[in-house]
Structure formats: C-alpha cells, structure tokens
PDB file of N, CA and C in Angstrom:
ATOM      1  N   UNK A   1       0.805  -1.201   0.000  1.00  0.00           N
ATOM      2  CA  UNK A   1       0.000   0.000   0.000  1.00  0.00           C
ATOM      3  C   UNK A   1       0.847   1.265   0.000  1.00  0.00           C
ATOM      4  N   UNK A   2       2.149   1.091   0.187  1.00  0.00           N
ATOM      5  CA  UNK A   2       2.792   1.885   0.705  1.00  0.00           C
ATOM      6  C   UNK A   2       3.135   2.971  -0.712  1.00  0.00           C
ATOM      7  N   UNK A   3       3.054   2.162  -1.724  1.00  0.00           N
ATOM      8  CA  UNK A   3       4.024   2.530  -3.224  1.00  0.00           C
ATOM      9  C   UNK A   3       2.723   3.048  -4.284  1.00  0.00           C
ATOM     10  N   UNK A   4       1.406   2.768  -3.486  1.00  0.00           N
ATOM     11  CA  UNK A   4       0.230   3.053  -4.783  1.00  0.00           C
ATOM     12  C   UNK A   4       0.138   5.144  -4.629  1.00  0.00           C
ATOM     13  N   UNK A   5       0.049   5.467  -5.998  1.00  0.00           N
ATOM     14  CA  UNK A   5       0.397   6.957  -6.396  1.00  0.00           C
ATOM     15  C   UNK A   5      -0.681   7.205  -6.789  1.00  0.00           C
ATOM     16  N   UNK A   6      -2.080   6.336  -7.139  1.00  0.00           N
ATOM     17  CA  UNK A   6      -3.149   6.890  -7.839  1.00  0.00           C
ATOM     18  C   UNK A   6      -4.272   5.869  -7.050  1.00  0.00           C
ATOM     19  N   UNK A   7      -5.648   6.923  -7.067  1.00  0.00           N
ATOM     20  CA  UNK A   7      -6.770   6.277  -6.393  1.00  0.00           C
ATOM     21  C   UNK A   7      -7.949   6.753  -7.652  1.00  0.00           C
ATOM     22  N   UNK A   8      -8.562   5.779  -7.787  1.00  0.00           N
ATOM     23  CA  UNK A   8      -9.781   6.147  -8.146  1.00  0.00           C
ATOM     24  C   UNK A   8     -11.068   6.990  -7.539  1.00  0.00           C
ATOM     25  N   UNK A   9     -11.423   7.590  -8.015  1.00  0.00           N
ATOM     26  CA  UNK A   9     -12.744   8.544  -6.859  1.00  0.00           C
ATOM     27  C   UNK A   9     -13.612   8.620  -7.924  1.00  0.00           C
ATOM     28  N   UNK A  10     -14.927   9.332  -7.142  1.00  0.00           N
ATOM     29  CA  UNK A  10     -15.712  10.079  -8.011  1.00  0.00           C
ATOM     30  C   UNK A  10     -15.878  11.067  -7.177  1.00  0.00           C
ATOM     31  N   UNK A  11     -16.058  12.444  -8.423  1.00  0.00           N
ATOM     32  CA  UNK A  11     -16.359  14.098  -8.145  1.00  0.00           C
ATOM     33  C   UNK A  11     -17.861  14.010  -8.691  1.00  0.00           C
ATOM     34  N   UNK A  12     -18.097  15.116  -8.145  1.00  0.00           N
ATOM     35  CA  UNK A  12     -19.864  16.093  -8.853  1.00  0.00           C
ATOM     36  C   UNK A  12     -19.045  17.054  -9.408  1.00  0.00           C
ATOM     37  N   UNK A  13     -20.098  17.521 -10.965  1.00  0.00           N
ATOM     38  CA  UNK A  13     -19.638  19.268 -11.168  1.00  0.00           C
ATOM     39  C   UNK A  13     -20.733  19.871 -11.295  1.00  0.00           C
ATOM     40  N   UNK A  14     -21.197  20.971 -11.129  1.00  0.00           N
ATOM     41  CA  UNK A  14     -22.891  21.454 -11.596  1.00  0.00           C
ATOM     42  C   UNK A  14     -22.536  21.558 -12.932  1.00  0.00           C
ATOM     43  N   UNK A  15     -21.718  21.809 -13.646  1.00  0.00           N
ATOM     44  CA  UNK A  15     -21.655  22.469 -14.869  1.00  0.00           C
ATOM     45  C   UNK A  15     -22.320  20.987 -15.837  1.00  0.00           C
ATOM     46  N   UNK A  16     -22.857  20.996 -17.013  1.00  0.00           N
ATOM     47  CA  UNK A  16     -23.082  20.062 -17.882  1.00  0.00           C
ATOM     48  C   UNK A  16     -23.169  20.598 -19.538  1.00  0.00           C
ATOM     49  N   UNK A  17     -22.904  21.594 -19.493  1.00  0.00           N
ATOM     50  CA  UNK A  17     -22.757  22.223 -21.026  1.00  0.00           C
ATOM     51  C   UNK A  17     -21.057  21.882 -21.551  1.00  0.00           C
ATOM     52  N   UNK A  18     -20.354  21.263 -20.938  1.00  0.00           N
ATOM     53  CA  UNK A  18     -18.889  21.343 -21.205  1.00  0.00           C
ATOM     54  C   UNK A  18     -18.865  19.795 -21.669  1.00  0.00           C
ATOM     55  N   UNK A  19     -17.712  19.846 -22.777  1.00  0.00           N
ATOM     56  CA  UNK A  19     -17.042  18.128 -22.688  1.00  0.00           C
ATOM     57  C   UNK A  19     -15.893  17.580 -21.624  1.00  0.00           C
ATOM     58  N   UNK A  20     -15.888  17.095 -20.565  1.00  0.00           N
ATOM     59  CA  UNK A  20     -15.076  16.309 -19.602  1.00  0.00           C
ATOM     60  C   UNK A  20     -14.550  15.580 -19.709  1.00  0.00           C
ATOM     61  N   UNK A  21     -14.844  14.462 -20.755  1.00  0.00           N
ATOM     62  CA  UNK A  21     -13.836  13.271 -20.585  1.00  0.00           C
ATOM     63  C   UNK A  21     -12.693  13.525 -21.348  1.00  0.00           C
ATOM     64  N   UNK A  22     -11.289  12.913 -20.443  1.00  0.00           N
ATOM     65  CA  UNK A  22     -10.019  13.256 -20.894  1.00  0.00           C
ATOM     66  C   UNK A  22      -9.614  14.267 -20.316  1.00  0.00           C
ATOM     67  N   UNK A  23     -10.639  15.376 -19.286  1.00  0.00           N
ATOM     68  CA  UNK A  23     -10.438  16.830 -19.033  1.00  0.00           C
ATOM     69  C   UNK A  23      -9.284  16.652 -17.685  1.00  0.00           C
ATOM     70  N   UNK A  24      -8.034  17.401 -17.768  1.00  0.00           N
ATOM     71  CA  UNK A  24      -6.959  17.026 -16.454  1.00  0.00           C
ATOM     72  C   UNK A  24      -7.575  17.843 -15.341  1.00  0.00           C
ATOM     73  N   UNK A  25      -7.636  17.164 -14.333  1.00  0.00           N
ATOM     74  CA  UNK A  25      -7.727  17.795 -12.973  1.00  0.00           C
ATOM     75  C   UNK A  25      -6.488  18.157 -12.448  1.00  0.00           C
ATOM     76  N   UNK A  26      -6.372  19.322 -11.475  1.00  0.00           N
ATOM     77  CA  UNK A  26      -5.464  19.998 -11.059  1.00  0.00           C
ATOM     78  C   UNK A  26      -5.680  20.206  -9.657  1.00  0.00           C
ATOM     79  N   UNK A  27      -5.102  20.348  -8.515  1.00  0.00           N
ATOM     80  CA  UNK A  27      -5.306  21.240  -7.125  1.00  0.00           C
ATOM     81  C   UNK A  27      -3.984  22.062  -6.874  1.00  0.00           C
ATOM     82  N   UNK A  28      -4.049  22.798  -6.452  1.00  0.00           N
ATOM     83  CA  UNK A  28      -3.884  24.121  -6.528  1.00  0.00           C
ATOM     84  C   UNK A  28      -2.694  24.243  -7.723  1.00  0.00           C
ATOM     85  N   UNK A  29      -3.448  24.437  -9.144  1.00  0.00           N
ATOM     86  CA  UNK A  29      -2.440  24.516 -10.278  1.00  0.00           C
ATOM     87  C   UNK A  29      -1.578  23.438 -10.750  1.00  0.00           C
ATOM     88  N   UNK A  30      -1.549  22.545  -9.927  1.00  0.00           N
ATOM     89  CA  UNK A  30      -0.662  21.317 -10.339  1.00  0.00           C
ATOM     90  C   UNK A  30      -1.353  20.273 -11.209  1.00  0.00           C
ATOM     91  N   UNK A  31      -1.071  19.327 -11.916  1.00  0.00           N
ATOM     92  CA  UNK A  31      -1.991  18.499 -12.619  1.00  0.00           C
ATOM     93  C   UNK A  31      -1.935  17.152 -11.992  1.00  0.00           C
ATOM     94  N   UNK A  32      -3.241  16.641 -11.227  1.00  0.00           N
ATOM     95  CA  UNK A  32      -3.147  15.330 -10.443  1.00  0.00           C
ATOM     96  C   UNK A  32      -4.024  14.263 -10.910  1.00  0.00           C
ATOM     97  N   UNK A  33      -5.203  14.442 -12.104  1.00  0.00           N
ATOM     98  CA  UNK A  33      -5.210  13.143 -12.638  1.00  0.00           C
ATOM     99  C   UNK A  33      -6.106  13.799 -13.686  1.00  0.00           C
ATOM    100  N   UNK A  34      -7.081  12.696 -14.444  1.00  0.00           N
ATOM    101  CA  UNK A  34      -7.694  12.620 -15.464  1.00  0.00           C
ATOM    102  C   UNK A  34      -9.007  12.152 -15.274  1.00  0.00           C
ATOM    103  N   UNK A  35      -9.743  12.779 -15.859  1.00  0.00           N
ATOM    104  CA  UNK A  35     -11.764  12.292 -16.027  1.00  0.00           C
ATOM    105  C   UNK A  35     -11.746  11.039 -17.091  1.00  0.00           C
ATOM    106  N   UNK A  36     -12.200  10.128 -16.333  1.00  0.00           N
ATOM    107  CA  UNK A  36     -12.290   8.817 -17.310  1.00  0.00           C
ATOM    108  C   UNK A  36     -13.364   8.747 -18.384  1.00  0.00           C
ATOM    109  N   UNK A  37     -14.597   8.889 -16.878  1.00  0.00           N
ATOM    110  CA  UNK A  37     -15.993   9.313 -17.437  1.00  0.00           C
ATOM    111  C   UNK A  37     -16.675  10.303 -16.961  1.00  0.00           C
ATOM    112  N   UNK A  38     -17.560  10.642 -17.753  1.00  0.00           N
ATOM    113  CA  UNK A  38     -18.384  11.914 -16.931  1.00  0.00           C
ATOM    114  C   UNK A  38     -19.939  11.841 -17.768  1.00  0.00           C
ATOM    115  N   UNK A  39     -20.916  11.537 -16.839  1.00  0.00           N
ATOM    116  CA  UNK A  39     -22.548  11.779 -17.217  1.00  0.00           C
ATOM    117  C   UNK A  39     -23.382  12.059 -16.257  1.00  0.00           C
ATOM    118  N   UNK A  40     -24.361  12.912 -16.953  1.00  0.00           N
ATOM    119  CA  UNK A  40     -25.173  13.460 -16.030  1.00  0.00           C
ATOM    120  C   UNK A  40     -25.931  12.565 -14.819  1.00  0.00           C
ATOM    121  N   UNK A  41     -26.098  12.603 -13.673  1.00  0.00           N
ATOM    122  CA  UNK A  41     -26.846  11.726 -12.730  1.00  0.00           C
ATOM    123  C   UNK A  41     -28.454  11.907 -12.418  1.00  0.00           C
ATOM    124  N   UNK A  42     -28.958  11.345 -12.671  1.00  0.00           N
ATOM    125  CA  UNK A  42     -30.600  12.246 -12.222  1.00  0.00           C
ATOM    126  C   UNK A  42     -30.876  11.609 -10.818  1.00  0.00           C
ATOM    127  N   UNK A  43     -30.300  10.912 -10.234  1.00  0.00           N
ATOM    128  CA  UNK A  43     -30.048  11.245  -8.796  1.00  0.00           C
ATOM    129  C   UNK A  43     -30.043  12.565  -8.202  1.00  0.00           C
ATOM    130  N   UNK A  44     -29.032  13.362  -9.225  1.00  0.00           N
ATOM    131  CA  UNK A  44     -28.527  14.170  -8.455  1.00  0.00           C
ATOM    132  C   UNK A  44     -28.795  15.498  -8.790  1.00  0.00           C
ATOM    133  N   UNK A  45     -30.213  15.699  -9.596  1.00  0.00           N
ATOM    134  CA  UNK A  45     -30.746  16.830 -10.422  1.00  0.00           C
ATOM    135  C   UNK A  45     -29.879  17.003 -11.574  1.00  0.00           C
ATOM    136  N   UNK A  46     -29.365  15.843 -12.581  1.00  0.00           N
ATOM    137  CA  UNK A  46     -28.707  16.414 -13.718  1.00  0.00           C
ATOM    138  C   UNK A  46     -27.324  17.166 -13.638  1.00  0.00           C
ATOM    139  N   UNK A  47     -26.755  16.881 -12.192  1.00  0.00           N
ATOM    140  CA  UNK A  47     -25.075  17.527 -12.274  1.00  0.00           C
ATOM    141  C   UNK A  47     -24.232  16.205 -12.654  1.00  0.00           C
ATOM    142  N   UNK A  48     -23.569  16.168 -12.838  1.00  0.00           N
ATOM    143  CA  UNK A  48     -22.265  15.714 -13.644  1.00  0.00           C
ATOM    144  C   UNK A  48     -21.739  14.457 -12.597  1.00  0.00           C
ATOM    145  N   UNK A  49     -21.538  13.372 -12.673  1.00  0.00           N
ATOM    146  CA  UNK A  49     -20.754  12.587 -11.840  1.00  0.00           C
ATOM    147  C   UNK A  49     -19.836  11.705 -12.733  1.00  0.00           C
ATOM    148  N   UNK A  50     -18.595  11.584 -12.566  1.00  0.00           N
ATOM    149  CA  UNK A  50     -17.259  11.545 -12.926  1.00  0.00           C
ATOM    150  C   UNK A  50     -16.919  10.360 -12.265  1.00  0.00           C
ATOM    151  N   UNK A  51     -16.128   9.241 -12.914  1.00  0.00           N
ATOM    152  CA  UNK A  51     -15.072   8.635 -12.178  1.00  0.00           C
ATOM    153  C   UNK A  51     -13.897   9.050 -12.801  1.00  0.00           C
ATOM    154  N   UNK A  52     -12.647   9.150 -11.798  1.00  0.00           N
ATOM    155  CA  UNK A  52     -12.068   9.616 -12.295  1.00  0.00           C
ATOM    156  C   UNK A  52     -10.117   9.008 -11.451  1.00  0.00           C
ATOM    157  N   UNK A  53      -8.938   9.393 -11.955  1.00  0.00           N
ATOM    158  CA  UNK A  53      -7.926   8.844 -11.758  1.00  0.00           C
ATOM    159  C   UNK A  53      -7.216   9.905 -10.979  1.00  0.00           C
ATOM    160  N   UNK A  54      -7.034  10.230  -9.782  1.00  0.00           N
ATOM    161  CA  UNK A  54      -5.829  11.674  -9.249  1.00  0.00           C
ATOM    162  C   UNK A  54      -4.846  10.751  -8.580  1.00  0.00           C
ATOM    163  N   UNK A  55      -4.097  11.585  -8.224  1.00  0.00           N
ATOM    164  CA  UNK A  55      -3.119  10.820  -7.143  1.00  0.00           C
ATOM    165  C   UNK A  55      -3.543  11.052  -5.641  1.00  0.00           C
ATOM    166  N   UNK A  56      -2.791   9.988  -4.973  1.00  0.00           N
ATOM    167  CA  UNK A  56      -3.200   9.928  -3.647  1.00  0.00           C
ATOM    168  C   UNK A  56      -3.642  11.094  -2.810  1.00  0.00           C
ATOM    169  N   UNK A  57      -3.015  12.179  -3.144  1.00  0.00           N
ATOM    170  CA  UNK A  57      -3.013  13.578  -1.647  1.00  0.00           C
ATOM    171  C   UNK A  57      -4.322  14.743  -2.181  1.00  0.00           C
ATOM    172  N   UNK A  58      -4.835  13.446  -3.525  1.00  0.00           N
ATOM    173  CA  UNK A  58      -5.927  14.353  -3.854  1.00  0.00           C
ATOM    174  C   UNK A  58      -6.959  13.805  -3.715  1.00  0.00           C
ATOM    175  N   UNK A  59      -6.980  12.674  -3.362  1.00  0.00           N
ATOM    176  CA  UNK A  59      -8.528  11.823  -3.271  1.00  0.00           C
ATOM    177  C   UNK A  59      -9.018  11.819  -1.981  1.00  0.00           C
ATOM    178  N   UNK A  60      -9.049  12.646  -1.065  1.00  0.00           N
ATOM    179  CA  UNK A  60      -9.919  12.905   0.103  1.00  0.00           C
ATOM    180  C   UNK A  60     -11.113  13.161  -0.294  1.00  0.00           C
ATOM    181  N   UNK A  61     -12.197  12.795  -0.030  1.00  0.00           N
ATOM    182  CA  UNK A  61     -13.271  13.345   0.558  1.00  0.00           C
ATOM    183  C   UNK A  61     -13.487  14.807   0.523  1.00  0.00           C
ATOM    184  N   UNK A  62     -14.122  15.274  -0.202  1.00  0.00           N
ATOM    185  CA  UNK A  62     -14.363  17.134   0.063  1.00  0.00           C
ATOM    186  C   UNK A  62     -13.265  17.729  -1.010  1.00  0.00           C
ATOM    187  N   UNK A  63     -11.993  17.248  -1.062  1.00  0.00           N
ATOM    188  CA  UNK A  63     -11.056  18.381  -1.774  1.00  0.00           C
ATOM    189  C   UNK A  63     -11.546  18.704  -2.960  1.00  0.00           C
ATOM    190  N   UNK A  64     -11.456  20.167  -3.321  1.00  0.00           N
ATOM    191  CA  UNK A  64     -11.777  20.705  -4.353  1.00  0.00           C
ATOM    192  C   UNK A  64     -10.787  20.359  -5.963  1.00  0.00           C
ATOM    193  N   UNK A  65     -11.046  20.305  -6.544  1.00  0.00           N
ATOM    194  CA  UNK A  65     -10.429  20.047  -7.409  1.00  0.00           C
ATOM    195  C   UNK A  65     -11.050  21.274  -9.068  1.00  0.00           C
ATOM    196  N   UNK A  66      -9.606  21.576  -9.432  1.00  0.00           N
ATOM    197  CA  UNK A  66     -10.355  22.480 -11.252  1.00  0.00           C
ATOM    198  C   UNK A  66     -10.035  21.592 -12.103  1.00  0.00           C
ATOM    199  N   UNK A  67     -10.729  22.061 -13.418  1.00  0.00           N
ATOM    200  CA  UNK A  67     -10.015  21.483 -14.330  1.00  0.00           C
ATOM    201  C   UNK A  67      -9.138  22.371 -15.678  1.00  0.00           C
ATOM    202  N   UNK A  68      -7.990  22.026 -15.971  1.00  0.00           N
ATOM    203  CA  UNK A  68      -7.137  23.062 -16.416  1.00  0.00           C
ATOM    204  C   UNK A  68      -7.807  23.082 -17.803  1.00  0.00           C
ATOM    205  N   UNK A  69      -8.390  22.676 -18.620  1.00  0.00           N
ATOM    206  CA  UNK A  69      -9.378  23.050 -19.767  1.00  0.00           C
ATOM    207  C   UNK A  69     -10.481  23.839 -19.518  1.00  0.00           C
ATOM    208  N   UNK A  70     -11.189  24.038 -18.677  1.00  0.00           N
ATOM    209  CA  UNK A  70     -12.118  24.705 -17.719  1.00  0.00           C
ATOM    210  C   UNK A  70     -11.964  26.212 -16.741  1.00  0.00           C
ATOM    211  N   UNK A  71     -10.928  27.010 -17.042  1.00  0.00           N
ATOM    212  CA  UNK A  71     -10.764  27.817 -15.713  1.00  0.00           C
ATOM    213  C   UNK A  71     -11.970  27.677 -15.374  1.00  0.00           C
ATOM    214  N   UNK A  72     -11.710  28.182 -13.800  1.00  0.00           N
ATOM    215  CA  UNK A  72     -13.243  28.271 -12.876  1.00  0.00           C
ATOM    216  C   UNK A  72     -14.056  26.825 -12.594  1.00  0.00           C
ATOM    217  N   UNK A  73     -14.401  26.446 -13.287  1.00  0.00           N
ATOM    218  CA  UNK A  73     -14.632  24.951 -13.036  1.00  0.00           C
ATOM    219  C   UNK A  73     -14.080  23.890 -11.988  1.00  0.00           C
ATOM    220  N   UNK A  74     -15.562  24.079 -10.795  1.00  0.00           N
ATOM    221  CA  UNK A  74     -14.736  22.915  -9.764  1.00  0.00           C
ATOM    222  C   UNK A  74     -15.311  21.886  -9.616  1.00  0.00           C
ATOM    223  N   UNK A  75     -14.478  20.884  -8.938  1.00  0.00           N
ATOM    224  CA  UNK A  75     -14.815  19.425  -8.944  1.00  0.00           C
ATOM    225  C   UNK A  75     -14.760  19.046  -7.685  1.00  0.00           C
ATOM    226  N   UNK A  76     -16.097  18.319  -6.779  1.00  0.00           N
ATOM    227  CA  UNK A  76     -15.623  18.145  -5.644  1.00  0.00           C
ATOM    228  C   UNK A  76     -15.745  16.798  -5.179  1.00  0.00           C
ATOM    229  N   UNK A  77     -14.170  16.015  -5.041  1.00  0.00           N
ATOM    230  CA  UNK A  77     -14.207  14.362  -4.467  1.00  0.00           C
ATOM    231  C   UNK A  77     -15.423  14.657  -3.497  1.00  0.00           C
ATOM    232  N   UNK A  78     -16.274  13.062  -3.718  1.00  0.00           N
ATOM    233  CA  UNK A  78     -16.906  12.541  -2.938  1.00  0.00           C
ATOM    234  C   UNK A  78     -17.098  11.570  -2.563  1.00  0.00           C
ATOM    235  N   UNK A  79     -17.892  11.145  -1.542  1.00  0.00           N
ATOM    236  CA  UNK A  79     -17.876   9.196  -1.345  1.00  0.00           C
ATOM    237  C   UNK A  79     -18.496   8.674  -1.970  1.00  0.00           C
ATOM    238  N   UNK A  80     -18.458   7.629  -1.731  1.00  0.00           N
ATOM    239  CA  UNK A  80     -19.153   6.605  -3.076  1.00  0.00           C
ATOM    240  C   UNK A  80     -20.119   5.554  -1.703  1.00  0.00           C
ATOM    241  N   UNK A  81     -21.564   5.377  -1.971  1.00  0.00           N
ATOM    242  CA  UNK A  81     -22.345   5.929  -2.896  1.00  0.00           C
ATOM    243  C   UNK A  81     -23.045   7.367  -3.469  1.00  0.00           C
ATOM    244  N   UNK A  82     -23.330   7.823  -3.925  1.00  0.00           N
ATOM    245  CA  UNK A  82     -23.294   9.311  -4.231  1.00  0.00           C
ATOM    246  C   UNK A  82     -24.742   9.710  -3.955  1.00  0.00           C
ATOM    247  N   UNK A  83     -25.216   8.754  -4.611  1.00  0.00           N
ATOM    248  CA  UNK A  83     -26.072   9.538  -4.320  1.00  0.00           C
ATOM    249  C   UNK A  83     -27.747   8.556  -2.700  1.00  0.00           C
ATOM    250  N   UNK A  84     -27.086   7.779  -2.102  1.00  0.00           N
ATOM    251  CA  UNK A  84     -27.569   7.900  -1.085  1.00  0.00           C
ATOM    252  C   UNK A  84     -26.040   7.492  -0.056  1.00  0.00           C
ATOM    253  N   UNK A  85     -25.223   8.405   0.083  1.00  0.00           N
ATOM    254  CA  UNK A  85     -24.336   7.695   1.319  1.00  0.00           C
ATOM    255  C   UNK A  85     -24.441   7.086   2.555  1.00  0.00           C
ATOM    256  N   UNK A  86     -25.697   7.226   3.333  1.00  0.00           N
ATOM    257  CA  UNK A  86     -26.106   6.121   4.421  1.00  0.00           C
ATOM    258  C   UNK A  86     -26.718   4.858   4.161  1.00  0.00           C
ATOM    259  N   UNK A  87     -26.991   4.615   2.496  1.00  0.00           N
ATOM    260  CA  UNK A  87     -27.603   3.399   1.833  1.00  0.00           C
ATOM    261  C   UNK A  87     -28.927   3.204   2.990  1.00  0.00           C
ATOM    262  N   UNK A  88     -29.839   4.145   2.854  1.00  0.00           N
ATOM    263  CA  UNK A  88     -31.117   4.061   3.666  1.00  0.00           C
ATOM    264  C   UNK A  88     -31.830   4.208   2.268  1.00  0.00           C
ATOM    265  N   UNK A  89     -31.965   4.159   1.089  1.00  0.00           N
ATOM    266  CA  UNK A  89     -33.178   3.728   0.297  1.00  0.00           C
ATOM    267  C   UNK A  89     -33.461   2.047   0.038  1.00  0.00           C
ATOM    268  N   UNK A  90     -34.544   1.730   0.285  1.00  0.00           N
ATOM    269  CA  UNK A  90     -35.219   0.352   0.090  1.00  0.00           C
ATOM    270  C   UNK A  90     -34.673  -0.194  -0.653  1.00  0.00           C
ATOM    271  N   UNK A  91     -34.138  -1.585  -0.763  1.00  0.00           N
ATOM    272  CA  UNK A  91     -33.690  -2.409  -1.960  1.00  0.00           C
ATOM    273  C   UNK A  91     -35.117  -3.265  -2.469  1.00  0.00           C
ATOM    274  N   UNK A  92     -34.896  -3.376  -4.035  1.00  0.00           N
ATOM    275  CA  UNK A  92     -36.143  -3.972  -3.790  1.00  0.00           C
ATOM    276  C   UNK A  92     -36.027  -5.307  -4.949  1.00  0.00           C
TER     277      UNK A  92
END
C-alpha cells in the first residue's frame, strides 16, 4: 500500500454544457489526474458525476479540485455511494 500513487474517486460538477472526458484535474495549479468518465446523474438533479484517476493527496473526501481546460470549473471528491451515502433507500 505503501508505493500506490493513484486512487480512483468520483467528483460532482454542476456544470453540464462542457465536454469532460479526458479533461486534467489539477489542485492548486498542479496536474493530479484525469476524467475517465463523466454523465449526467438524475439522482442528483442532472449535475455531472465523474469517475475519475488523481493521485493519492488528492482523493480525500471534500477536496476541491479544477479542471485546467475549464478555468473556474470545480470538482468536488466525494464518497461513493453518491447519491444515497447512508444506503437508507429500500432495496427492492
């Protein structure tokens, strides 16, 4: 565990008029990974959910993330499941 440099996550973006996939993510200006995929969720009112590749000191929970094709454009790691994280909807 000691030697792994990259984690998989997924981000939300509100934005959905843009193309994402392939788009590099950055925190603060540096470039720390790549959008694999990106489609709208209707979970989540139609914002954007991403899996995506950063390196380790970026895949927390909460960190903001841009994307350098995008000024302004943020991305924010989240947990997985997204869109119920206490898994309290009914299985059926």
């Amino acid at each position: 565990k000691d030697k792994v440099r990259t984690r998989v996550v997924t981000i939300v973006l509100d934005r959905t008029d843009v193309d994402l996939e392939g788009a590099t993510l950055q925190l603060d200006g540096r470039p720390v990974g790549n959008i694999l995929m990106a489609l709208p969720s209707p979970y989540l009112g139609g914002k954007i959910i991403s899996m995506v590749t950063v390196d380790v000191n970026a895949s927390r929970t909460g960190t903001k993330l841009t994307l350098a094709e995008h000024p302004g454009l943020v991305a924010d790691v989240v947990s997985t499941p997204v869109y119920d994280p206490e898994r309290s909807r009914a299985r059926s």
